[in-house]
C-alpha atoms as a PDB file:
ATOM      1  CA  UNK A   1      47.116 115.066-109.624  1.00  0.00           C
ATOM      2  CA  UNK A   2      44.282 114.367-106.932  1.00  0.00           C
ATOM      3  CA  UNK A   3      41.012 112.250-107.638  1.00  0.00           C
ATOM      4  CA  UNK A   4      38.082 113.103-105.371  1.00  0.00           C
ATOM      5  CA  UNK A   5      36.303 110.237-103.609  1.00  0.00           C
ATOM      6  CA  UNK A   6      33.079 108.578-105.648  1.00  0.00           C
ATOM      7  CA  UNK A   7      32.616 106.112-102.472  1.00  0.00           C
ATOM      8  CA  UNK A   8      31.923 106.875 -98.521  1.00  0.00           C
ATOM      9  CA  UNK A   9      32.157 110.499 -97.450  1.00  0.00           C
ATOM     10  CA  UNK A  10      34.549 113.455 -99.224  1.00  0.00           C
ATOM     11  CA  UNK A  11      37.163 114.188 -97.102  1.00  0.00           C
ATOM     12  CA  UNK A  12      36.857 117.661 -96.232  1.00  0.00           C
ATOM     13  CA  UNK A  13      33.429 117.264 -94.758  1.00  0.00           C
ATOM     14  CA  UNK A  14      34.571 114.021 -92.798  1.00  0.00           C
ATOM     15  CA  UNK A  15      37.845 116.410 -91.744  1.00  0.00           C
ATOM     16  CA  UNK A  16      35.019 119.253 -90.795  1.00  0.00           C
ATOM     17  CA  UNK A  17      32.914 116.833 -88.427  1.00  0.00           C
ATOM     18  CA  UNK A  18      36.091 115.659 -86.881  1.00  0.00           C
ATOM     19  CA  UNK A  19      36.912 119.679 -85.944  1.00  0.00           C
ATOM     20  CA  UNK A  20      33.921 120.247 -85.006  1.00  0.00           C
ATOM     21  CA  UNK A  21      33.367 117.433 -82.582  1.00  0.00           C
ATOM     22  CA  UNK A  22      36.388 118.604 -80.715  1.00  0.00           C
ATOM     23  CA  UNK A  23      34.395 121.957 -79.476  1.00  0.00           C
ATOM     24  CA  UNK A  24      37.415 123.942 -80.084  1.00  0.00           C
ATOM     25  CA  UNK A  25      36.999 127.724 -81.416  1.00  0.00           C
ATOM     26  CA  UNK A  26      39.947 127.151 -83.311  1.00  0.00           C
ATOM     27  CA  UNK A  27      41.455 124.789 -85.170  1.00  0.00           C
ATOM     28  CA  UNK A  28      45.324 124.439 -86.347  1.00  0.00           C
ATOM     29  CA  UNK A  29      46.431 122.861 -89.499  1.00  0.00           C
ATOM     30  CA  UNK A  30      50.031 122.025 -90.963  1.00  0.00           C
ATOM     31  CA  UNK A  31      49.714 122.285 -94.491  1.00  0.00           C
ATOM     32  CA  UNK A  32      47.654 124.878 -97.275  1.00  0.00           C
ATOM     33  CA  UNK A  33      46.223 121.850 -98.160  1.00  0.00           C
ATOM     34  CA  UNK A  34      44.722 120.625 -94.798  1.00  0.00           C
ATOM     35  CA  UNK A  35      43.154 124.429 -94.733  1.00  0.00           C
ATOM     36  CA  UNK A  36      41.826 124.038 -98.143  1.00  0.00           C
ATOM     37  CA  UNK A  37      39.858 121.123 -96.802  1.00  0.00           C
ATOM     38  CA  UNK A  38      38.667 122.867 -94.026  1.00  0.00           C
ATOM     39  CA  UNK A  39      37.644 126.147 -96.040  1.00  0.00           C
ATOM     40  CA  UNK A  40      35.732 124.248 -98.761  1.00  0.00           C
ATOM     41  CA  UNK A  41      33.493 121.977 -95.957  1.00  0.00           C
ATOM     42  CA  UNK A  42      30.899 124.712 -96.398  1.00  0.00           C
ATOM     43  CA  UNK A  43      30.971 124.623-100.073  1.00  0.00           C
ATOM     44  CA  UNK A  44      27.512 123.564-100.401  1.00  0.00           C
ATOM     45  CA  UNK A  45      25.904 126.564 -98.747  1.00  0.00           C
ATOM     46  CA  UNK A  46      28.478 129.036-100.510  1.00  0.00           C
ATOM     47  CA  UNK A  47      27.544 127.494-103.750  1.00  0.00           C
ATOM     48  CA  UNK A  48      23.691 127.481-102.751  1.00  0.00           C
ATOM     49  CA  UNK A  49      23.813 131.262-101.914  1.00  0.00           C
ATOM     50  CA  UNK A  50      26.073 132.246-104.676  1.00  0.00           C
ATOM     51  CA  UNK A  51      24.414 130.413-107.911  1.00  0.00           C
ATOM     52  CA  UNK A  52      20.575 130.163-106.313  1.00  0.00           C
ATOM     53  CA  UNK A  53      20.695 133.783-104.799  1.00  0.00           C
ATOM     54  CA  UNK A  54      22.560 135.815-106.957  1.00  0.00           C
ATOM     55  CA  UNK A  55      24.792 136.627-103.878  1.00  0.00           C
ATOM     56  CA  UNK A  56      28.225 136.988-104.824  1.00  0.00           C
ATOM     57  CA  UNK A  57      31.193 139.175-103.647  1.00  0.00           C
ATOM     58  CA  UNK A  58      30.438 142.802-103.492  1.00  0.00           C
ATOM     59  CA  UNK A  59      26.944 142.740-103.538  1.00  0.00           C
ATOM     60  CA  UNK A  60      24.516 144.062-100.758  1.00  0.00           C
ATOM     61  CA  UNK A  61      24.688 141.994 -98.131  1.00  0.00           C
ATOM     62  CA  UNK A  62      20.600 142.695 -97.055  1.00  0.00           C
ATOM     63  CA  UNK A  63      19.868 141.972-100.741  1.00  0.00           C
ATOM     64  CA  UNK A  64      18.291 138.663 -99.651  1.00  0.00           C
ATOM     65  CA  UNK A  65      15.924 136.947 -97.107  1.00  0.00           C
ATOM     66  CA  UNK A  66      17.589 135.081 -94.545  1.00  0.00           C
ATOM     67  CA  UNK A  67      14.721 132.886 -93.711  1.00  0.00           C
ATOM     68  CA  UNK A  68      13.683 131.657 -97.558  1.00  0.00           C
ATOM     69  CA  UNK A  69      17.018 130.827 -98.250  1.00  0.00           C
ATOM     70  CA  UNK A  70      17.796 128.574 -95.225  1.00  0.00           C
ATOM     71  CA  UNK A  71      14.870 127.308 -95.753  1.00  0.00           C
ATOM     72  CA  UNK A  72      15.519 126.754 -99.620  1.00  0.00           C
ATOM     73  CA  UNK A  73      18.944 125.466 -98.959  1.00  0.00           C
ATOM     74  CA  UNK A  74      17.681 122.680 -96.189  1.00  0.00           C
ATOM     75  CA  UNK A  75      15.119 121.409 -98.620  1.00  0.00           C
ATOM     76  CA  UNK A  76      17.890 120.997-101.563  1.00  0.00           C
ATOM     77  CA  UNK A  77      20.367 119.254 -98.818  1.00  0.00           C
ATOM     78  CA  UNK A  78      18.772 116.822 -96.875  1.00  0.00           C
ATOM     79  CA  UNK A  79      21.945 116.016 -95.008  1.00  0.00           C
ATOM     80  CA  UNK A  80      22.195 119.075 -93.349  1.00  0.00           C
ATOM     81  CA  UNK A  81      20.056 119.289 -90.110  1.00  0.00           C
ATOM     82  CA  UNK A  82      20.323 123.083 -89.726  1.00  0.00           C
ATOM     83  CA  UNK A  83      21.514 126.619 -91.496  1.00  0.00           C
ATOM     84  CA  UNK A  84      22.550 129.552 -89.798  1.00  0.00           C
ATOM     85  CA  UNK A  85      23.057 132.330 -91.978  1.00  0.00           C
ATOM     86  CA  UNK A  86      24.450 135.642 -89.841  1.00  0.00           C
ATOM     87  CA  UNK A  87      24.741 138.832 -91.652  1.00  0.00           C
ATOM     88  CA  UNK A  88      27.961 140.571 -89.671  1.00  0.00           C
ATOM     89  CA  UNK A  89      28.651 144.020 -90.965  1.00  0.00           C
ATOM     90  CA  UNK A  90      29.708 145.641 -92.949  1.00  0.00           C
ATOM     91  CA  UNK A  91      30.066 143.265 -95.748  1.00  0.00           C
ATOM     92  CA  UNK A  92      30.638 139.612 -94.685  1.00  0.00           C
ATOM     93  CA  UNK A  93      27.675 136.356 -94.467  1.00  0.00           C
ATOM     94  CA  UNK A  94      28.584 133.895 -92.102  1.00  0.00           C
ATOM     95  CA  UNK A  95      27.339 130.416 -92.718  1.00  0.00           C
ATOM     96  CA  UNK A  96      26.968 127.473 -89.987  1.00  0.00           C
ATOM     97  CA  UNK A  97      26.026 124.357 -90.909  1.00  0.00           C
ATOM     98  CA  UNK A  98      24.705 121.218 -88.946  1.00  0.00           C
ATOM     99  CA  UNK A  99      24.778 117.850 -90.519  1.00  0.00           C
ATOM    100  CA  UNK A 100      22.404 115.623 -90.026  1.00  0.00           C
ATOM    101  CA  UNK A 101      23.721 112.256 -87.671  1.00  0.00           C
ATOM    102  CA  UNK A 102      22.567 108.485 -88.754  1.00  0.00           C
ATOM    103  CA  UNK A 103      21.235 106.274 -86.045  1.00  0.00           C
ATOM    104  CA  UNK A 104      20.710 103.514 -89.050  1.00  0.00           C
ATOM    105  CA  UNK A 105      20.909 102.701 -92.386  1.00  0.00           C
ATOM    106  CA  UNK A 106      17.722 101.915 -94.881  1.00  0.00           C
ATOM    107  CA  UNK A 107      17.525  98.540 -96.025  1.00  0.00           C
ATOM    108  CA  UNK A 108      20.285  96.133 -96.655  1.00  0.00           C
ATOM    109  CA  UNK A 109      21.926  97.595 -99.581  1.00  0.00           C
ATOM    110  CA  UNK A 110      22.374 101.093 -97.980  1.00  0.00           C
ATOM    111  CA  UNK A 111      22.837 104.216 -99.704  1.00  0.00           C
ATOM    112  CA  UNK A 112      20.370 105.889 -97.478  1.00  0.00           C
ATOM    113  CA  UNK A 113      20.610 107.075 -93.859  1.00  0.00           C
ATOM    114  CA  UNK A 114      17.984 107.899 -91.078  1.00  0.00           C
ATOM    115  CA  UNK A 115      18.423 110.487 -88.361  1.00  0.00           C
ATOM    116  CA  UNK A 116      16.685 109.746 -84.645  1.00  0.00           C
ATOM    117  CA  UNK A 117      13.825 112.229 -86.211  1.00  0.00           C
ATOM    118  CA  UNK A 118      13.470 109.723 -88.873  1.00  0.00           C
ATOM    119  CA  UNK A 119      14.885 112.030 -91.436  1.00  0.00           C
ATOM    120  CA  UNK A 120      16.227 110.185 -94.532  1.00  0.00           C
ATOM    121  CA  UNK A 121      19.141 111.383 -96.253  1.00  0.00           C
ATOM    122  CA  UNK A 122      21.982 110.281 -98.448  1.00  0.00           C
ATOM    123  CA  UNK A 123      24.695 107.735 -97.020  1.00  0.00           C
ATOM    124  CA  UNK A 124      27.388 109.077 -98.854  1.00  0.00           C
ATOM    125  CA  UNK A 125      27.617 112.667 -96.857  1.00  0.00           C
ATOM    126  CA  UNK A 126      28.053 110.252 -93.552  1.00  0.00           C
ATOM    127  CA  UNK A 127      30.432 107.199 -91.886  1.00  0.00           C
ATOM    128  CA  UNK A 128      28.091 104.444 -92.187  1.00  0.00           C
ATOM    129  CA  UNK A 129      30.302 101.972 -90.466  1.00  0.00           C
ATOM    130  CA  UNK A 130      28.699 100.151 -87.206  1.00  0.00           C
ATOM    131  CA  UNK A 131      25.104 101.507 -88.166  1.00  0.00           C
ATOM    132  CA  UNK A 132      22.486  99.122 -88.127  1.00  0.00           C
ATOM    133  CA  UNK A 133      20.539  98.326 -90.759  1.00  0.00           C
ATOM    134  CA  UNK A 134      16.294  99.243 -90.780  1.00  0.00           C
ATOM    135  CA  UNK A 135      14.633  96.093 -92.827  1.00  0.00           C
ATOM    136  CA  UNK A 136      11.525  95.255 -93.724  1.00  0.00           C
ATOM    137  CA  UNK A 137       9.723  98.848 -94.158  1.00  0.00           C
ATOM    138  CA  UNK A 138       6.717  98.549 -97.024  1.00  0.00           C
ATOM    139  CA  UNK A 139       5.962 102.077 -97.204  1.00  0.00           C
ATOM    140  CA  UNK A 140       6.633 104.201-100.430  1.00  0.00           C
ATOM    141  CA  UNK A 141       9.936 104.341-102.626  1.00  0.00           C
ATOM    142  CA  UNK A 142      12.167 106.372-100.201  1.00  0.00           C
ATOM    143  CA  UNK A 143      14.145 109.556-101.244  1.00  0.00           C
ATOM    144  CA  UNK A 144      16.105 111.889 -99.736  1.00  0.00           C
ATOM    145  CA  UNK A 145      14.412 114.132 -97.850  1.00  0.00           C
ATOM    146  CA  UNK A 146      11.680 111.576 -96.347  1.00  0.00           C
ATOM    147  CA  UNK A 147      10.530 111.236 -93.426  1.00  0.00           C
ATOM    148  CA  UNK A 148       9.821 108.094 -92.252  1.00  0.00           C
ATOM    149  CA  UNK A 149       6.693 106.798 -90.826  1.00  0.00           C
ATOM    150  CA  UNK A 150       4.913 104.567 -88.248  1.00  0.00           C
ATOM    151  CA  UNK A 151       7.260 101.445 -87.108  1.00  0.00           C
ATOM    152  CA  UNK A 152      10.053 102.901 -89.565  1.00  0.00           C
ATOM    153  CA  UNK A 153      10.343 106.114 -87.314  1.00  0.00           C
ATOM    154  CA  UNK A 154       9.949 104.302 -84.617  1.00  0.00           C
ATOM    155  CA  UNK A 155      12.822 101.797 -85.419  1.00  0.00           C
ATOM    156  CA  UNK A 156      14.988 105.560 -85.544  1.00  0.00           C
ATOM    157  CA  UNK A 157      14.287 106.414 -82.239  1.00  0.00           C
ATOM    158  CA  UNK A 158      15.011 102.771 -80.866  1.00  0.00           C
ATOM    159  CA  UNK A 159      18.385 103.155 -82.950  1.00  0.00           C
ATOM    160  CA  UNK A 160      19.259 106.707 -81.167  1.00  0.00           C
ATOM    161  CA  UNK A 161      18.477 105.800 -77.725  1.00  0.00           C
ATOM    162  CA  UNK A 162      20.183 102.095 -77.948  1.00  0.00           C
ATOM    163  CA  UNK A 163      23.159 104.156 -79.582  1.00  0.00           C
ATOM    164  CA  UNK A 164      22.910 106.738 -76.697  1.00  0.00           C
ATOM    165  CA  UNK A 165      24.068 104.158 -74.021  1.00  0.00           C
ATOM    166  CA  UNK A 166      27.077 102.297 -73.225  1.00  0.00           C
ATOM    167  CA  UNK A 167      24.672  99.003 -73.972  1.00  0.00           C
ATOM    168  CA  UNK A 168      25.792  99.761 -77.848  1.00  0.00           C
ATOM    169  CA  UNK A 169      29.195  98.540 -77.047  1.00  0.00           C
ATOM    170  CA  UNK A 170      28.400  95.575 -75.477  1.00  0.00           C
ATOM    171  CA  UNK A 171      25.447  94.366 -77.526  1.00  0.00           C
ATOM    172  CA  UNK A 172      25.844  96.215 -80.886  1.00  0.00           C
ATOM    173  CA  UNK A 173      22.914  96.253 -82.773  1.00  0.00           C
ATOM    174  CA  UNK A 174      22.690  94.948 -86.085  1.00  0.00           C
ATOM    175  CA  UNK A 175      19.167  95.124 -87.655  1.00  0.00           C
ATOM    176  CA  UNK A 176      15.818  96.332 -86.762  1.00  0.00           C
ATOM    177  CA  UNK A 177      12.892  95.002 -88.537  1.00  0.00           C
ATOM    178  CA  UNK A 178      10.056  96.929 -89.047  1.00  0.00           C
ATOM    179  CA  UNK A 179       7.186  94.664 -90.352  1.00  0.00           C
ATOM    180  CA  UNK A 180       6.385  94.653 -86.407  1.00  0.00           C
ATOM    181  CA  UNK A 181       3.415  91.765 -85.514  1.00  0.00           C
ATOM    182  CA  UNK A 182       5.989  89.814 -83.615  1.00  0.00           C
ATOM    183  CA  UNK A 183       4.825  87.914 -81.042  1.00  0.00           C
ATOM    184  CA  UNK A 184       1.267  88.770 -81.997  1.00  0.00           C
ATOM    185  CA  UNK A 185       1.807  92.481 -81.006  1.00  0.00           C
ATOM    186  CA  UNK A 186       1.057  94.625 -83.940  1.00  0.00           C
ATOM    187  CA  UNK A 187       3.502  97.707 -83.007  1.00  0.00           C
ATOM    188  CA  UNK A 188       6.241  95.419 -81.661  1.00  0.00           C
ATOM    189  CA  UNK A 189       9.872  95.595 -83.676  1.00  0.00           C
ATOM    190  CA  UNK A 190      12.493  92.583 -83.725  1.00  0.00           C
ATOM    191  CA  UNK A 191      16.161  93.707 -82.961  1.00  0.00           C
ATOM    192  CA  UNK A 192      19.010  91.389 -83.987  1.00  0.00           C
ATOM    193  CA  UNK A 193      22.300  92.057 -82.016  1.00  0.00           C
ATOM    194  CA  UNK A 194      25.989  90.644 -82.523  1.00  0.00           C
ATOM    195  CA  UNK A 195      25.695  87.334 -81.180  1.00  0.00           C
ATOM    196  CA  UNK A 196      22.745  86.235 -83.170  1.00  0.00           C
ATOM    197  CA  UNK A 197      20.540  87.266 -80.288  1.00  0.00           C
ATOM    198  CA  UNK A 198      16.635  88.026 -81.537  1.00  0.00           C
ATOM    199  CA  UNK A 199      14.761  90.256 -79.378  1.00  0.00           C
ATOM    200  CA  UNK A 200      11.481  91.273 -79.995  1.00  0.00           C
ATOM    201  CA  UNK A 201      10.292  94.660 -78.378  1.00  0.00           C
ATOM    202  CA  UNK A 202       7.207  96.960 -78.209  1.00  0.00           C
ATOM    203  CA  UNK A 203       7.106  99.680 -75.642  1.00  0.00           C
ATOM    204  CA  UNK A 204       3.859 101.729 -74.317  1.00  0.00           C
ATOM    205  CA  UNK A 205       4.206 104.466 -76.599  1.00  0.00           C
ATOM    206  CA  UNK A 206       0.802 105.930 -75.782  1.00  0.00           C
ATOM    207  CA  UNK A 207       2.755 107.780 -72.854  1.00  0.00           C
ATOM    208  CA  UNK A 208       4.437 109.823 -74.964  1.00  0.00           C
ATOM    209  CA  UNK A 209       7.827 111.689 -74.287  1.00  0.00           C
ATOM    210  CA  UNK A 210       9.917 111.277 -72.065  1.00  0.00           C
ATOM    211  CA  UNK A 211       7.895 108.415 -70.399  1.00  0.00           C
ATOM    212  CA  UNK A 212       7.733 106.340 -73.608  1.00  0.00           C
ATOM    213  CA  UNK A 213      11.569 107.093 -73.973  1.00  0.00           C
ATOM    214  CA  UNK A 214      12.071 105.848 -70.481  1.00  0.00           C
ATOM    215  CA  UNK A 215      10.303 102.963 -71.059  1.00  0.00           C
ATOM    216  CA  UNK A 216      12.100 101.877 -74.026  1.00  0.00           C
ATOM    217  CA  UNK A 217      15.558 102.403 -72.326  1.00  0.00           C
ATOM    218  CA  UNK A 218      14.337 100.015 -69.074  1.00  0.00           C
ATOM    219  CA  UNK A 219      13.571  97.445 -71.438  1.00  0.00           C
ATOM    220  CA  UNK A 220      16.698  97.826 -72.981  1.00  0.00           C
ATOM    221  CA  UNK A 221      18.684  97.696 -70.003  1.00  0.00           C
ATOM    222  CA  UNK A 222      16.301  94.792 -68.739  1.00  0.00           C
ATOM    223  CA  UNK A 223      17.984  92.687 -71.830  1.00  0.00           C
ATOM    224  CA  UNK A 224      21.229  93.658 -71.185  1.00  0.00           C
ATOM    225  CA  UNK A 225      20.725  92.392 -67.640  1.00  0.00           C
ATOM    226  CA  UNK A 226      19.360  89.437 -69.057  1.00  0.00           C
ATOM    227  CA  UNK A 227      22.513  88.881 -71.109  1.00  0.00           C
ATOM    228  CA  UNK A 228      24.944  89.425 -68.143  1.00  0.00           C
ATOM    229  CA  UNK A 229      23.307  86.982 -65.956  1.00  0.00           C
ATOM    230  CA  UNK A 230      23.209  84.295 -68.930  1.00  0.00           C
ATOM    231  CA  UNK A 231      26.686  84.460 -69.773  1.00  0.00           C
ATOM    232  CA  UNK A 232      27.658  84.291 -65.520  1.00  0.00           C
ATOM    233  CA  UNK A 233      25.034  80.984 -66.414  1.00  0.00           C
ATOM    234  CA  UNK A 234      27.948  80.116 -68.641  1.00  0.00           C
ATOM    235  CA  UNK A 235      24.677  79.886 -71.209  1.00  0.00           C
ATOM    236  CA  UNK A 236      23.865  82.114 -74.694  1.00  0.00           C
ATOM    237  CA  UNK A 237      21.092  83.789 -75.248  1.00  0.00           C
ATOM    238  CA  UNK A 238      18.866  83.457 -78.771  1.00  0.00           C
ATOM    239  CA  UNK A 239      15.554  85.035 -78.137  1.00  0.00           C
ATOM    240  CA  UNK A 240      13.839  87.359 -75.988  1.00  0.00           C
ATOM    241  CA  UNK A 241      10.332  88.460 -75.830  1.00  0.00           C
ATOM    242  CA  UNK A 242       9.776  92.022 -74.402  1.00  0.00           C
ATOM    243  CA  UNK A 243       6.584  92.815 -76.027  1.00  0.00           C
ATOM    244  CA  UNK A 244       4.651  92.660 -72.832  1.00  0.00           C
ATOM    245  CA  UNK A 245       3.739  95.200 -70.287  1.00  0.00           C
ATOM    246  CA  UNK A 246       4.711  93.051 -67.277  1.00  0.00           C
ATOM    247  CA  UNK A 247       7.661  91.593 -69.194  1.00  0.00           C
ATOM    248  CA  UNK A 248       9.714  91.176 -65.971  1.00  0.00           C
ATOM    249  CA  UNK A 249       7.912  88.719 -64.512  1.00  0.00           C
ATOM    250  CA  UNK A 250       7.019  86.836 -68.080  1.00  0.00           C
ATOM    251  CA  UNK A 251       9.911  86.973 -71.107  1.00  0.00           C
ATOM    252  CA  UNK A 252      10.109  84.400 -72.794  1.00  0.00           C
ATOM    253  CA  UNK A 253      13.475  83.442 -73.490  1.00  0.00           C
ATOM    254  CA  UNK A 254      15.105  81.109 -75.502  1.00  0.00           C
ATOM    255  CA  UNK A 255      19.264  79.889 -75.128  1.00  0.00           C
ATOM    256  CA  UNK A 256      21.786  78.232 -77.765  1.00  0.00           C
ATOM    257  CA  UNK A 257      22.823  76.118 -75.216  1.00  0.00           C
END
């Protein structure tokens, strides 16, 4: 007798993102059961197409339009980032699915998950473990299939790029709140990392792009500096302002000790 899992992700789709993120073309299993898992990953789009689109086994193949359902079937499963539905003749529909990957968590009780396009989707499709957490947003009641606004998405995109360099495994991040006004800057976000260190950050987003995003990361980078040189000080640090446009020359910083 098997009971499926009511808490954190089903196993076949966490067994899917672990193939997948090896790039092979094929995958080997050692048991019916392991390729059971594997089979049914993409049960959610076979479902979708067979009980929303009448298409079931020996029907026409062209009997359908490619682009409503994808487009039908993304809307329905927030989770999934992408559908790629191949007709390959004569009689076979090939299905490839992207899931959506969390940068964060919304709010401290969880249950729903951001994407770096501030996407919001439900926790329980993804690991959550190590994610930070997204406080403080006053917007509307949040649902799957959001999309996050002002500081909120901009809290996503600090998440991605902080989780998109090695300074995630030396300062993990642990919360980002979103009320902004810190240090009297009105678009400026407060980070709390593992330590108990408190930075407060705003970056000249009016750039745009890939200048705004480069920005961002050498202000990043400028705190983990910051840390290094503080713990060669044999000293801890608790805050750090890097609201400012010339925040090199003037941080102000604040130590435990």
């Amino acid at each position: 007798m098997w009971q499926e899992e009511t808490v954190g992700s089903r196993v076949n789709e966490e067994r899917a993102r672990q193939a997948r993120e090896t790039g092979a073309d094929v995958v080997a299993v050692g048991c019916p059961f392991c390729t059971v898992m594997l089979d049914s990953a993409d049960e959610a789009a076979g479902g979708f197409l067979e009980n929303k689109c009448a298409l079931r086994k020996g029907e026409n193949i062209f009997g359908f339009n490619i682009q409503n359902v994808s487009r039908k079937f993304l809307a329905m499963t927030p989770h999934y980032q992408s559908i790629r539905i191949t007709r390959v003749l004569p009689d076979t529909v090939e299905v490839k699915l992207v899931p959506r990957q969390p940068v964060a968590v919304l709010g401290r009780r969880g249950g729903l998950a951001v994407d770096g396009a501030g996407r919001v989707f439900n926790q329980r499709n993804t690991p959550a473990a190590g994610l930070p957490l997204l406080i403080g947003y006053q917007g509307h009641f949040l649902k799957p299939g959001d999309q996050v606004q002002g500081l909120a998405a901009d809290a996503a995109h600090l998440a991605q790029l902080w989780t998109g360099t090695d300074i995630e495994r030396e300062l993990p991040l642990r919360t980002v709140d979103v009320r902004g006004g810190f240090r009297g800057a009105k678009d400026a976000l407060q980070v709390v990392l593992d330590g108990e260190l408190t930075a407060d950050v705003a970056w000249r987003r009016g750039r745009g792009g890939a200048e705004a995003d480069q920005d961002l990361r050498e202000r990043i980078l400028f705190l983990r500096a910051m840390v290094q040189r503080a713990q060669r000080e044999g000293r801890r640090l608790k805050e750090v302002d890097l609201t400012l446009d010339d925040y090199r020359q003037h941080n102000a910083v604040k130590y435990w000790n």
